[in-house]
PDB file of N, CA and C in Angstrom:
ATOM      1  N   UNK A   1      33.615  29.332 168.942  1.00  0.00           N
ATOM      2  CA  UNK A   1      35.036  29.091 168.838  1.00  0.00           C
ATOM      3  C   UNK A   1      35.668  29.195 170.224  1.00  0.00           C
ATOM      4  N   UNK A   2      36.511  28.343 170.266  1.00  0.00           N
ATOM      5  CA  UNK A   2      37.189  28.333 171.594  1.00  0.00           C
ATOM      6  C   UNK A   2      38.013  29.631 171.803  1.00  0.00           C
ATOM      7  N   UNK A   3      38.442  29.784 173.011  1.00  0.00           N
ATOM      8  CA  UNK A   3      39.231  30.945 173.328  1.00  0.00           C
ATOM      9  C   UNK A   3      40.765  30.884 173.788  1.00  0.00           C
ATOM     10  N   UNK A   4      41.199  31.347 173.155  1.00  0.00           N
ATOM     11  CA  UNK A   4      43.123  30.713 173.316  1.00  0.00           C
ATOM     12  C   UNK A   4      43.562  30.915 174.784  1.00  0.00           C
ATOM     13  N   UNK A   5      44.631  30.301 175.162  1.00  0.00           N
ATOM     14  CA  UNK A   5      44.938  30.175 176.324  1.00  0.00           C
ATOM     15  C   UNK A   5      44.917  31.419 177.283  1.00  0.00           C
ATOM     16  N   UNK A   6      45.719  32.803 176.363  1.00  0.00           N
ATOM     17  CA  UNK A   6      45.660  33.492 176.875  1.00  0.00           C
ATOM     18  C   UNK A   6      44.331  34.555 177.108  1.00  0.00           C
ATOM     19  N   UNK A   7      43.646  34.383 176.489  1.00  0.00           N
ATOM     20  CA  UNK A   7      41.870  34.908 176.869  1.00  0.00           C
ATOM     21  C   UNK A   7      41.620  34.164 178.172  1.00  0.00           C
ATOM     22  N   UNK A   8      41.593  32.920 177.986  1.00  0.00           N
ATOM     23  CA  UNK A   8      40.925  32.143 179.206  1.00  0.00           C
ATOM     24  C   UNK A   8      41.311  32.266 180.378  1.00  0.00           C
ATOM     25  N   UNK A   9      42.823  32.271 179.984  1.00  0.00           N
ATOM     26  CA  UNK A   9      44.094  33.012 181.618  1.00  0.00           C
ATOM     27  C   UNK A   9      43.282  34.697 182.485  1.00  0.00           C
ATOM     28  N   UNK A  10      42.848  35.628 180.501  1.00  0.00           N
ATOM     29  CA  UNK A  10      42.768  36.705 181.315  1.00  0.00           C
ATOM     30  C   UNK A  10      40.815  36.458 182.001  1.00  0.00           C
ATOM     31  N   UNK A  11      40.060  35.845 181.175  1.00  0.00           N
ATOM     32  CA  UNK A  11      39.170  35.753 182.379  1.00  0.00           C
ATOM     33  C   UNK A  11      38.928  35.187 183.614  1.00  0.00           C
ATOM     34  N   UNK A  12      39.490  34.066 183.563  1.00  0.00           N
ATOM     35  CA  UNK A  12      39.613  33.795 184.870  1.00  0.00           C
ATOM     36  C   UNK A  12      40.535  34.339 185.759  1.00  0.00           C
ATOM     37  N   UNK A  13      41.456  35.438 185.468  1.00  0.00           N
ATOM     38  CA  UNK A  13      41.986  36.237 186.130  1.00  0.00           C
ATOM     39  C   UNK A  13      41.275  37.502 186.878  1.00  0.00           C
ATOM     40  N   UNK A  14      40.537  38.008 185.994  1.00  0.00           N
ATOM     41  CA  UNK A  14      39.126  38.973 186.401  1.00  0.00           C
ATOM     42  C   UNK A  14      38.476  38.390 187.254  1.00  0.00           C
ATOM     43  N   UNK A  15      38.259  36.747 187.357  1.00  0.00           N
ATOM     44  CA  UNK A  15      37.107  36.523 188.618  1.00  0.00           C
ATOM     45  C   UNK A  15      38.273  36.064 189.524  1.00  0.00           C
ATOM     46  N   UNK A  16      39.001  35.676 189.536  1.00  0.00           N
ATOM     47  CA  UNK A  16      40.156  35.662 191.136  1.00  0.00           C
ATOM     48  C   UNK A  16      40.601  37.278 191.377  1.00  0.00           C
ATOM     49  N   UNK A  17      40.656  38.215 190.160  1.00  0.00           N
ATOM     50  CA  UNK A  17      40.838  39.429 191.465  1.00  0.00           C
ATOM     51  C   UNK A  17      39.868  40.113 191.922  1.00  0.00           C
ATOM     52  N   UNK A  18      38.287  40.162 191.087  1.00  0.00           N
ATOM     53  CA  UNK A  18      37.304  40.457 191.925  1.00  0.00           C
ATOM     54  C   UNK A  18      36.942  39.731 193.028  1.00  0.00           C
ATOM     55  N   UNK A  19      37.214  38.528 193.399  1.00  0.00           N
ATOM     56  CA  UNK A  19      36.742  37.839 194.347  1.00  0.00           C
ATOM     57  C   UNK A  19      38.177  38.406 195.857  1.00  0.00           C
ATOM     58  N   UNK A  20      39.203  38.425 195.304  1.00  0.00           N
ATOM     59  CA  UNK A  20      40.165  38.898 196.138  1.00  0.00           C
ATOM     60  C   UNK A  20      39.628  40.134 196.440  1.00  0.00           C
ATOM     61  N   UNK A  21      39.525  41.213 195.349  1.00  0.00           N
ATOM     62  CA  UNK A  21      39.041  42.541 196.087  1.00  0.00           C
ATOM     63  C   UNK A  21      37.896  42.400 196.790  1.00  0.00           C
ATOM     64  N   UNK A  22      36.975  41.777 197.129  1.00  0.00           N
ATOM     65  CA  UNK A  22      36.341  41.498 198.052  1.00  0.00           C
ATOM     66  C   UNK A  22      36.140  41.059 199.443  1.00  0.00           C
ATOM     67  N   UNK A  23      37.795  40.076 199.034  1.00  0.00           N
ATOM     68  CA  UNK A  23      38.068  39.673 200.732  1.00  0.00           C
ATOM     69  C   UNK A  23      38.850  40.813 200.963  1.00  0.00           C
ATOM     70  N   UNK A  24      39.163  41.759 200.178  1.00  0.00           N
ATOM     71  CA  UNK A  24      40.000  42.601 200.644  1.00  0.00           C
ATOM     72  C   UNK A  24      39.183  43.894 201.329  1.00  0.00           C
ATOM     73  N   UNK A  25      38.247  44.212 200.693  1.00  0.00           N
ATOM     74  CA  UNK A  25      37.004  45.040 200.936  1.00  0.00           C
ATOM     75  C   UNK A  25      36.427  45.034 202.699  1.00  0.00           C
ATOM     76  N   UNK A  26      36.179  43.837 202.611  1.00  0.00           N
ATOM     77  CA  UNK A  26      35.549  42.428 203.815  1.00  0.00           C
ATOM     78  C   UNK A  26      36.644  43.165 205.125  1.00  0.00           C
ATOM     79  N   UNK A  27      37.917  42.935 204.457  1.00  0.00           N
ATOM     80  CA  UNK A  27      38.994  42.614 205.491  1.00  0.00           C
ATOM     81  C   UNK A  27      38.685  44.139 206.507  1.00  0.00           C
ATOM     82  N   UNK A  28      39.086  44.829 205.430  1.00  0.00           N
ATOM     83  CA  UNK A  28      39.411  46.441 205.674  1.00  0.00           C
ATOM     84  C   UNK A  28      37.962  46.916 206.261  1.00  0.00           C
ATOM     85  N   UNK A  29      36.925  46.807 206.009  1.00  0.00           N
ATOM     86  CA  UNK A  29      35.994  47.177 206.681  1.00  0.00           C
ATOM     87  C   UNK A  29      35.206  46.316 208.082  1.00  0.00           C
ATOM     88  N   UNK A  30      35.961  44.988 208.486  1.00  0.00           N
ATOM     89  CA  UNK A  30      35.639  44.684 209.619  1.00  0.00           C
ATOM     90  C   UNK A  30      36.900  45.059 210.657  1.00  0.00           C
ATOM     91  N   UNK A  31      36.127  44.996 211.715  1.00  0.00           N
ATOM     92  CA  UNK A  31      37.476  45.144 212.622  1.00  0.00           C
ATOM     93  C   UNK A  31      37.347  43.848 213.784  1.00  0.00           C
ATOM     94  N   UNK A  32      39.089  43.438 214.004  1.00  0.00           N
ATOM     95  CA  UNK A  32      39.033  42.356 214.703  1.00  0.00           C
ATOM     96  C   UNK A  32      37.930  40.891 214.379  1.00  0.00           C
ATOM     97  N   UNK A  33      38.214  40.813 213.337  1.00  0.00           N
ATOM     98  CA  UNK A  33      37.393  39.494 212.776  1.00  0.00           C
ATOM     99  C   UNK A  33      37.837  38.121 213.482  1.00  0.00           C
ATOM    100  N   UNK A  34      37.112  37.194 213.972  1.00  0.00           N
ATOM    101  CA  UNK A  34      37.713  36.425 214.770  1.00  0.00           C
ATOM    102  C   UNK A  34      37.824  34.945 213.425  1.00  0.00           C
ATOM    103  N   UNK A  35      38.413  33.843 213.938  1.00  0.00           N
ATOM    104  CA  UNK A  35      38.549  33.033 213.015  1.00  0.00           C
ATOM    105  C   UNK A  35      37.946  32.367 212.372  1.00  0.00           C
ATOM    106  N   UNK A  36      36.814  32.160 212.844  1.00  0.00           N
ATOM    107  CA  UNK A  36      35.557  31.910 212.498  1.00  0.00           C
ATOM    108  C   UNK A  36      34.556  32.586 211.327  1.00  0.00           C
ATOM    109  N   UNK A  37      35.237  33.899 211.419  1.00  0.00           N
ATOM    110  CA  UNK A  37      34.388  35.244 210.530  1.00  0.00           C
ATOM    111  C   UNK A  37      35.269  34.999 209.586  1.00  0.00           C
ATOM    112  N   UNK A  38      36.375  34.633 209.244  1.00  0.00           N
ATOM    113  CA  UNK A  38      37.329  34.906 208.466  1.00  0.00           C
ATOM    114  C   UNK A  38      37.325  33.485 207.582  1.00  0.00           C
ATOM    115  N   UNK A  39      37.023  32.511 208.328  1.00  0.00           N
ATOM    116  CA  UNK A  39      36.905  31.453 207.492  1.00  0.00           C
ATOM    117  C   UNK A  39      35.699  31.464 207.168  1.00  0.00           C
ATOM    118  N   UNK A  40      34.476  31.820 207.553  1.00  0.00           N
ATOM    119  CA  UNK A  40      33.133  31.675 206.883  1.00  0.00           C
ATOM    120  C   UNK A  40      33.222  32.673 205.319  1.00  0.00           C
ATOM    121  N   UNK A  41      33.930  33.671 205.430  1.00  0.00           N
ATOM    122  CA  UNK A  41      33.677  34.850 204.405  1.00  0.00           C
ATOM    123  C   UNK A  41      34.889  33.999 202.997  1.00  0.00           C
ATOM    124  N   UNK A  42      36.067  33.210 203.855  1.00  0.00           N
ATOM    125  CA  UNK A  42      36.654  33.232 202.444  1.00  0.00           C
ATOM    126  C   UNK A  42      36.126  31.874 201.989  1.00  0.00           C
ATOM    127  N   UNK A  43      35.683  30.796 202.885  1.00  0.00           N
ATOM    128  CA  UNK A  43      34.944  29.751 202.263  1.00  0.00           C
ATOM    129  C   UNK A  43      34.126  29.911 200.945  1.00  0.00           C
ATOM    130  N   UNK A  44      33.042  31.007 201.714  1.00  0.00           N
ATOM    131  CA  UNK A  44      32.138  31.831 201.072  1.00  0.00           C
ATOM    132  C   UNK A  44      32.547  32.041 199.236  1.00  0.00           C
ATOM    133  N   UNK A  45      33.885  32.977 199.552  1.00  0.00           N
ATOM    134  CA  UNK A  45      34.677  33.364 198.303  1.00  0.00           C
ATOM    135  C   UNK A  45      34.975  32.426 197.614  1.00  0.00           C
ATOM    136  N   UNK A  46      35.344  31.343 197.885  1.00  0.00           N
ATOM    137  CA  UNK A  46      36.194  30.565 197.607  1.00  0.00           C
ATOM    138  C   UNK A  46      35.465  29.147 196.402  1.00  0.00           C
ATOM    139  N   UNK A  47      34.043  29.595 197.425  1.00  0.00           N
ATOM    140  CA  UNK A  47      32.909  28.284 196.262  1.00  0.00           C
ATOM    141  C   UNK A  47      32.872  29.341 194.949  1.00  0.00           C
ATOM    142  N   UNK A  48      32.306  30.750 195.474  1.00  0.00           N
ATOM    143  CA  UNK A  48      32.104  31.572 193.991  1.00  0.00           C
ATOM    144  C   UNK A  48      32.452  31.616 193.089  1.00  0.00           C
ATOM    145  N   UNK A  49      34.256  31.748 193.300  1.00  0.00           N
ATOM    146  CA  UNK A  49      35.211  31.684 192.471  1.00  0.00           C
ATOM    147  C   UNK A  49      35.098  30.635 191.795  1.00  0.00           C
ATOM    148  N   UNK A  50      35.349  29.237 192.158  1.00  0.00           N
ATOM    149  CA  UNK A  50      35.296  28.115 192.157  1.00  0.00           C
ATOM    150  C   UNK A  50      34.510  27.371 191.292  1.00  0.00           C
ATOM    151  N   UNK A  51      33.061  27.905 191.552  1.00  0.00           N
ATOM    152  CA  UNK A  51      31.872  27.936 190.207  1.00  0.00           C
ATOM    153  C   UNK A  51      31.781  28.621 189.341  1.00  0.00           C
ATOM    154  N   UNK A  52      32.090  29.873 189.166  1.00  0.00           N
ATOM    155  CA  UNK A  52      32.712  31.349 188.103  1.00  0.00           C
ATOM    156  C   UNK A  52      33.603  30.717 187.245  1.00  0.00           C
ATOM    157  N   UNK A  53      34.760  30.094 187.768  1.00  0.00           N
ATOM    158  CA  UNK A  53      35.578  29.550 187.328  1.00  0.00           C
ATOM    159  C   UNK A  53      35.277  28.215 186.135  1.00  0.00           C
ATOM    160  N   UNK A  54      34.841  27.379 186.427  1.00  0.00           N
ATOM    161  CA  UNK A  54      34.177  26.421 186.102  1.00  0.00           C
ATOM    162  C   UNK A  54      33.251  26.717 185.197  1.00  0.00           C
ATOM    163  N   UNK A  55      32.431  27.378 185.436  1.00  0.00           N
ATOM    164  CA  UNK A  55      31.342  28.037 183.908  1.00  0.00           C
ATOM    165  C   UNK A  55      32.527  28.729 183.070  1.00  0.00           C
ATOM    166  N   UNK A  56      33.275  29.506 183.387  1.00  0.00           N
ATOM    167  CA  UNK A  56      34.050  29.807 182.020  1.00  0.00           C
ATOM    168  C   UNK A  56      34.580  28.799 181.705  1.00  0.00           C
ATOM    169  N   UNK A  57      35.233  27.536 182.289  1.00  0.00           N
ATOM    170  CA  UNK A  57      35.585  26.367 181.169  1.00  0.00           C
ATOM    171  C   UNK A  57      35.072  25.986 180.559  1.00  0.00           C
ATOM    172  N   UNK A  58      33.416  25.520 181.419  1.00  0.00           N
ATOM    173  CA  UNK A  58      32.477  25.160 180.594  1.00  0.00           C
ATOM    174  C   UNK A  58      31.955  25.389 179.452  1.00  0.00           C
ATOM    175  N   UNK A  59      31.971  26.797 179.301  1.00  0.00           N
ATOM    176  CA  UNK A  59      31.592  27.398 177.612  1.00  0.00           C
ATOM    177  C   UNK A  59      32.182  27.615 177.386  1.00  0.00           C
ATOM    178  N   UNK A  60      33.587  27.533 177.455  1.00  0.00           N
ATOM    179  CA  UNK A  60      35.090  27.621 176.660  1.00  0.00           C
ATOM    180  C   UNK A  60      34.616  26.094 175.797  1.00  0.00           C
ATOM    181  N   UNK A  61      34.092  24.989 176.191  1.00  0.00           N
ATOM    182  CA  UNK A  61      33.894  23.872 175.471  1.00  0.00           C
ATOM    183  C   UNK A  61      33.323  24.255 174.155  1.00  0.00           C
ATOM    184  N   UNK A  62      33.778  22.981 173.443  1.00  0.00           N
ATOM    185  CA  UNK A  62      33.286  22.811 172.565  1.00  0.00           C
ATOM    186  C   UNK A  62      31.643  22.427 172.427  1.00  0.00           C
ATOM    187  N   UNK A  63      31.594  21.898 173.340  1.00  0.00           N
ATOM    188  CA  UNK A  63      29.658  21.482 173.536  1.00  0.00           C
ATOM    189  C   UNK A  63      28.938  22.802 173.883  1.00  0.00           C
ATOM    190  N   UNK A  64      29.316  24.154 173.917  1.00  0.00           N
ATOM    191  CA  UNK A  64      28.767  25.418 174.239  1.00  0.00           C
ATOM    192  C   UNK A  64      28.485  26.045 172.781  1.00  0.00           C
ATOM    193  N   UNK A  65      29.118  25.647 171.559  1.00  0.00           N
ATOM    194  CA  UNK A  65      29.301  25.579 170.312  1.00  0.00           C
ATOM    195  C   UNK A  65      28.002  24.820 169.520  1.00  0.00           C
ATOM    196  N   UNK A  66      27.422  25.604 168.875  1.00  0.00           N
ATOM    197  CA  UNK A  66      26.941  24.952 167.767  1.00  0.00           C
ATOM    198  C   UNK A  66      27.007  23.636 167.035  1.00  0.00           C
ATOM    199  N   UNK A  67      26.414  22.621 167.071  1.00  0.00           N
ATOM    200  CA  UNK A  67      26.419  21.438 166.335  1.00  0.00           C
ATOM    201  C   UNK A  67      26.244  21.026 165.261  1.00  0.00           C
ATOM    202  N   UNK A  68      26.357  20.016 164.652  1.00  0.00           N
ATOM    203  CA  UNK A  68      24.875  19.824 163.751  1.00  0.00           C
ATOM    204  C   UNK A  68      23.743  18.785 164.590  1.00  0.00           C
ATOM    205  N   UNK A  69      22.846  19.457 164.335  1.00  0.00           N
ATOM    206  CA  UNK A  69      21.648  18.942 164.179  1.00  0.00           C
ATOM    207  C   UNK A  69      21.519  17.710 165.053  1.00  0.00           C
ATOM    208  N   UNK A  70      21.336  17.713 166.425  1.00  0.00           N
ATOM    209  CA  UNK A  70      21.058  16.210 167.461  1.00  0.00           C
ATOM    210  C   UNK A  70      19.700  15.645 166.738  1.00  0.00           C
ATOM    211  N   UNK A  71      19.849  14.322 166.599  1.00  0.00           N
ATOM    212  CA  UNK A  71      18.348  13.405 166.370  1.00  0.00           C
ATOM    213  C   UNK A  71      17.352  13.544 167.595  1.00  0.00           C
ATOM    214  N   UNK A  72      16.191  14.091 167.201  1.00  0.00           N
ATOM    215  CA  UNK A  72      15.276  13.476 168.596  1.00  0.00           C
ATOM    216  C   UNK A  72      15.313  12.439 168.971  1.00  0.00           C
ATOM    217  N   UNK A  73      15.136  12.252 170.329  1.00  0.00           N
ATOM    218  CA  UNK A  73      15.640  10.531 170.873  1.00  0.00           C
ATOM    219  C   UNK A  73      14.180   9.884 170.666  1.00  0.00           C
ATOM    220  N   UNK A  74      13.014  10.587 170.380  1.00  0.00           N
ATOM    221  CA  UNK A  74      11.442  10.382 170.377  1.00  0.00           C
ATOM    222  C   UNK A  74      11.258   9.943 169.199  1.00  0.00           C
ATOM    223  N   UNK A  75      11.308  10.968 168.476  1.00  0.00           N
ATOM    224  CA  UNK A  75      10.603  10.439 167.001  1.00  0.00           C
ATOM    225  C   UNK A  75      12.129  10.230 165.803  1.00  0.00           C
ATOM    226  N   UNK A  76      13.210  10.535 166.615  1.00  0.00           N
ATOM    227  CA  UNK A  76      14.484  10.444 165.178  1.00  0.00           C
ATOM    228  C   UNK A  76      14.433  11.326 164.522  1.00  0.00           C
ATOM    229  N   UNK A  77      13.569  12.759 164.114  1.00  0.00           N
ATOM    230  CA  UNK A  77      13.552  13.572 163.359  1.00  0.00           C
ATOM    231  C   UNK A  77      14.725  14.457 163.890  1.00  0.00           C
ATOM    232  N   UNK A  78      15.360  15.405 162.651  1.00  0.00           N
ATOM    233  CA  UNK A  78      16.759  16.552 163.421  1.00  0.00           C
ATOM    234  C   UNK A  78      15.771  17.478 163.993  1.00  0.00           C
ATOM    235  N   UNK A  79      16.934  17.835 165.000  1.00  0.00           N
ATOM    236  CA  UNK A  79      16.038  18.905 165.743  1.00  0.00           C
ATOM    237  C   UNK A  79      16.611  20.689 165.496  1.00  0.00           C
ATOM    238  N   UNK A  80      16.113  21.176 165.532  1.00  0.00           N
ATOM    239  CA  UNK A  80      16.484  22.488 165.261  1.00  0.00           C
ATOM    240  C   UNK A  80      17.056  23.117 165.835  1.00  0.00           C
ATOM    241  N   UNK A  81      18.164  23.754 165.873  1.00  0.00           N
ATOM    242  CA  UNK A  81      18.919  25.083 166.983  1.00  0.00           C
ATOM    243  C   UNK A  81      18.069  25.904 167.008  1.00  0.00           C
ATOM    244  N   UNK A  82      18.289  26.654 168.153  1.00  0.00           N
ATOM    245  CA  UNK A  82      17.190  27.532 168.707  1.00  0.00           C
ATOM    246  C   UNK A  82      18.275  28.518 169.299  1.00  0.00           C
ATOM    247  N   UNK A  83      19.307  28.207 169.031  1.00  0.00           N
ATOM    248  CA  UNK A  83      20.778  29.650 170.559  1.00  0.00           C
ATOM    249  C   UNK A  83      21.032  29.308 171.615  1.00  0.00           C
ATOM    250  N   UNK A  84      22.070  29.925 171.724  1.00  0.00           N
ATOM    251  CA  UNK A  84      22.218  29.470 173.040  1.00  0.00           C
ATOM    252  C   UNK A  84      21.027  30.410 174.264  1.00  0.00           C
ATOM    253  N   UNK A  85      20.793  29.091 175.197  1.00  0.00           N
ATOM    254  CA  UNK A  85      19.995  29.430 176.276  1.00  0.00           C
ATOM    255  C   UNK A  85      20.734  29.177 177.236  1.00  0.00           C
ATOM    256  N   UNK A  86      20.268  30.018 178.488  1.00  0.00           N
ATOM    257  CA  UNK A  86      20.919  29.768 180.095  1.00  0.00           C
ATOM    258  C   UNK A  86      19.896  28.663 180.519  1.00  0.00           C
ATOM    259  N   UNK A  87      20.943  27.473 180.837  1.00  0.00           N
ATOM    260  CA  UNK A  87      20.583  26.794 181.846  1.00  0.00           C
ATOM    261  C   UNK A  87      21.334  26.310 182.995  1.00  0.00           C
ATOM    262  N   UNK A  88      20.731  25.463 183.934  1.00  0.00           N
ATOM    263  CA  UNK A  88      21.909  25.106 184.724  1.00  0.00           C
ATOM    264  C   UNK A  88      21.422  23.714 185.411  1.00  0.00           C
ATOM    265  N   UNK A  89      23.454  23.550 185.854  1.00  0.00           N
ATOM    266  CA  UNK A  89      23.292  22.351 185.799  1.00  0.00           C
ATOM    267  C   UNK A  89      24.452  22.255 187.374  1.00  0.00           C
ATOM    268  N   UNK A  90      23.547  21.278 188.145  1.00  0.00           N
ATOM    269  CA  UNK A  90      24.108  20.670 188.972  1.00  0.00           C
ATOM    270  C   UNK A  90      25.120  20.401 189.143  1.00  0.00           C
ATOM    271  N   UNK A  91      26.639  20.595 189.865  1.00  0.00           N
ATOM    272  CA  UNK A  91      27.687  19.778 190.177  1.00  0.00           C
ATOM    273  C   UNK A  91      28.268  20.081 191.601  1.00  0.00           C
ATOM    274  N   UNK A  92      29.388  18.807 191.698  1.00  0.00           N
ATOM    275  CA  UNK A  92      30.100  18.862 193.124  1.00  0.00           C
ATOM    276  C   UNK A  92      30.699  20.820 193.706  1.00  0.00           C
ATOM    277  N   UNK A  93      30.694  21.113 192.540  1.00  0.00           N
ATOM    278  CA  UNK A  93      30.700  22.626 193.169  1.00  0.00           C
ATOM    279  C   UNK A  93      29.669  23.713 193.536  1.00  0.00           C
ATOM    280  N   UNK A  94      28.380  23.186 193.490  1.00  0.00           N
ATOM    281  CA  UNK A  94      27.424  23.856 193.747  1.00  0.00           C
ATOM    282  C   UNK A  94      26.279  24.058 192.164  1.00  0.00           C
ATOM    283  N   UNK A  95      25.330  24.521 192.221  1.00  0.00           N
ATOM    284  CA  UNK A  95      24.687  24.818 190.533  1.00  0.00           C
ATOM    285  C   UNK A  95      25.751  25.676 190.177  1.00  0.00           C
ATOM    286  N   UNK A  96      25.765  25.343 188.513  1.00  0.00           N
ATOM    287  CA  UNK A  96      26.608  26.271 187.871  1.00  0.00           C
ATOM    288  C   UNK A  96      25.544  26.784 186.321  1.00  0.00           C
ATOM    289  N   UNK A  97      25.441  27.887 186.523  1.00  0.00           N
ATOM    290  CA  UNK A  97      24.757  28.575 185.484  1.00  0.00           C
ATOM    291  C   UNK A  97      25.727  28.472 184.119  1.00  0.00           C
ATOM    292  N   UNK A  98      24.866  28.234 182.863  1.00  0.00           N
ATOM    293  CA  UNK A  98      25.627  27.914 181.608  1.00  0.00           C
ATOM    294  C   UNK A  98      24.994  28.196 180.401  1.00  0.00           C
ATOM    295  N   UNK A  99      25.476  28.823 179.821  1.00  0.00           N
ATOM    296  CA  UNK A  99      24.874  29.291 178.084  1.00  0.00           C
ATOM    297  C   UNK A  99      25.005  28.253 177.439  1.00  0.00           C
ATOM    298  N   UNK A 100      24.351  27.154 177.027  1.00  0.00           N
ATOM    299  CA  UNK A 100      24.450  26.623 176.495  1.00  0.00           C
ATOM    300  C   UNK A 100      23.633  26.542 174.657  1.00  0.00           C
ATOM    301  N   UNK A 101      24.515  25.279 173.264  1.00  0.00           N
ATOM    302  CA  UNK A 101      23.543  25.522 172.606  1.00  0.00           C
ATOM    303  C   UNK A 101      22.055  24.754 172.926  1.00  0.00           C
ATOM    304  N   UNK A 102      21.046  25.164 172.284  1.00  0.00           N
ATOM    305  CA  UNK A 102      19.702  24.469 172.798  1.00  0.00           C
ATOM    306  C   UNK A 102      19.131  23.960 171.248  1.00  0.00           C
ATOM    307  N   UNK A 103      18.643  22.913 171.371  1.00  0.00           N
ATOM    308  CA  UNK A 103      17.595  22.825 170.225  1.00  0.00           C
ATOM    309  C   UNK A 103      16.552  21.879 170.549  1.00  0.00           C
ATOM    310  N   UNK A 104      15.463  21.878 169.603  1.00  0.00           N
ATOM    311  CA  UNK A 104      13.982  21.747 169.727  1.00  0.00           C
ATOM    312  C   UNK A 104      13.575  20.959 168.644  1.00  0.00           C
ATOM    313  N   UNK A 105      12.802  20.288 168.740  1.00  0.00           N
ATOM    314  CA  UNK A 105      11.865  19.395 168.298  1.00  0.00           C
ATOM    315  C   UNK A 105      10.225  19.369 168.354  1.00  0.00           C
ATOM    316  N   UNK A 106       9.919  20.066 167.396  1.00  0.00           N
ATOM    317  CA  UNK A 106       8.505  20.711 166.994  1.00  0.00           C
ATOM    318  C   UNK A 106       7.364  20.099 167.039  1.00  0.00           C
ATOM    319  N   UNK A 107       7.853  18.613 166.786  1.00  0.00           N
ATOM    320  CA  UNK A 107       6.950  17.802 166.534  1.00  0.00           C
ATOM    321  C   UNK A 107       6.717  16.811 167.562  1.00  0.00           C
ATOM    322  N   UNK A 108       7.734  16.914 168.833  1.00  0.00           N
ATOM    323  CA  UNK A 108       7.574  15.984 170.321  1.00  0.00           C
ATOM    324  C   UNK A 108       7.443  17.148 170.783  1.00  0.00           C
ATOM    325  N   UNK A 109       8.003  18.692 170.588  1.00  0.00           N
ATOM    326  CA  UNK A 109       8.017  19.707 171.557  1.00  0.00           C
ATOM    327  C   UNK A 109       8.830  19.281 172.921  1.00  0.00           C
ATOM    328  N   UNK A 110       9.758  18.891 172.695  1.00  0.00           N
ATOM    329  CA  UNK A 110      11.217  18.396 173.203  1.00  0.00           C
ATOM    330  C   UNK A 110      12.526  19.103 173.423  1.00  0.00           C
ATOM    331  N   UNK A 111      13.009  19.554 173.874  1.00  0.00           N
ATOM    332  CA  UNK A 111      14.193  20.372 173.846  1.00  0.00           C
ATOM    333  C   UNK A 111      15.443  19.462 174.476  1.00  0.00           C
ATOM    334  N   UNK A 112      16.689  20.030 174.203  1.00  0.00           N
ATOM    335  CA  UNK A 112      17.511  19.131 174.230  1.00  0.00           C
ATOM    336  C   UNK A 112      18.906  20.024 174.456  1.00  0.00           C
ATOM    337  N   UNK A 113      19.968  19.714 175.683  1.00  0.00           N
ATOM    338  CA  UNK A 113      21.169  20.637 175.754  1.00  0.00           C
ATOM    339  C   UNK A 113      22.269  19.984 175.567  1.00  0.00           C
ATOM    340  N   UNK A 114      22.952  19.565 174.174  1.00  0.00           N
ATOM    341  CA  UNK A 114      24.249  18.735 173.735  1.00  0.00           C
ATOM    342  C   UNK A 114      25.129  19.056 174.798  1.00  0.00           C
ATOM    343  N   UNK A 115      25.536  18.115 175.355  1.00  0.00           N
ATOM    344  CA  UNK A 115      26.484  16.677 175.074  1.00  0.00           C
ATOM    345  C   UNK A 115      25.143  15.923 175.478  1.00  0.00           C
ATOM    346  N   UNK A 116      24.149  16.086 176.426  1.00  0.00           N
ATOM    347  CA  UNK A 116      23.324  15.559 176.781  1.00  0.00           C
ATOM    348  C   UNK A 116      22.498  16.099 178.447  1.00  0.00           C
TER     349      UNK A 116
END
């Protein structure tokens, strides 16, 4: 089930202020950081968040949800849920790790992560 606006507000609020207390951490324990140090560290911050961010939309989806039953694309038989599994998946923000649901096909020994 999806998570109402205000759940989703408060987790992704948890990963922008841990990532802040970090540049804040960063800040306070270097001294005289030149501009260079300062832009490498919040760059740094800034993808984390960025992908953190992004996996919680991601399984805020509906495709992180239970289906019915995908056809094997092999033999056409339904394939079975199996739970959600971590996988991950490539994007313009770097890999993003994702719980997704998984199911299997016994008889190609095929696995499969909806939407596709």
């Amino acid at each position: 089930m999806r998570c109402t606006r205000e759940q989703l507000k408060t987790k992704l609020l948890a990963e922008a202020e841990a990532v802040i207390d970090e540049a804040v951490d960063w800040h306070e324990n270097t001294q005289a950081p030149s501009l260079i140090e300062v832009e490498e560290i919040l760059l740094k911050l800034r993808k984390r968040l960025s992908q953190r961010m992004a996996e919680i939309m991601l399984e805020d989806q509906e495709a992180s949800q239970p289906v019915e039953a995908p056809v094997c694309p092999t033999c056409g038989r339904k394939m079975r849920y199996k739970g959600l599994k971590d996988t991950t998946v490539g994007s313009r923000l770097g890999p993003l790790r994702l719980d997704r649901g998984y199911y299997y096909c016994a008889r190609c020994k095929s696995g499969f992560f909806p939407p596709g």
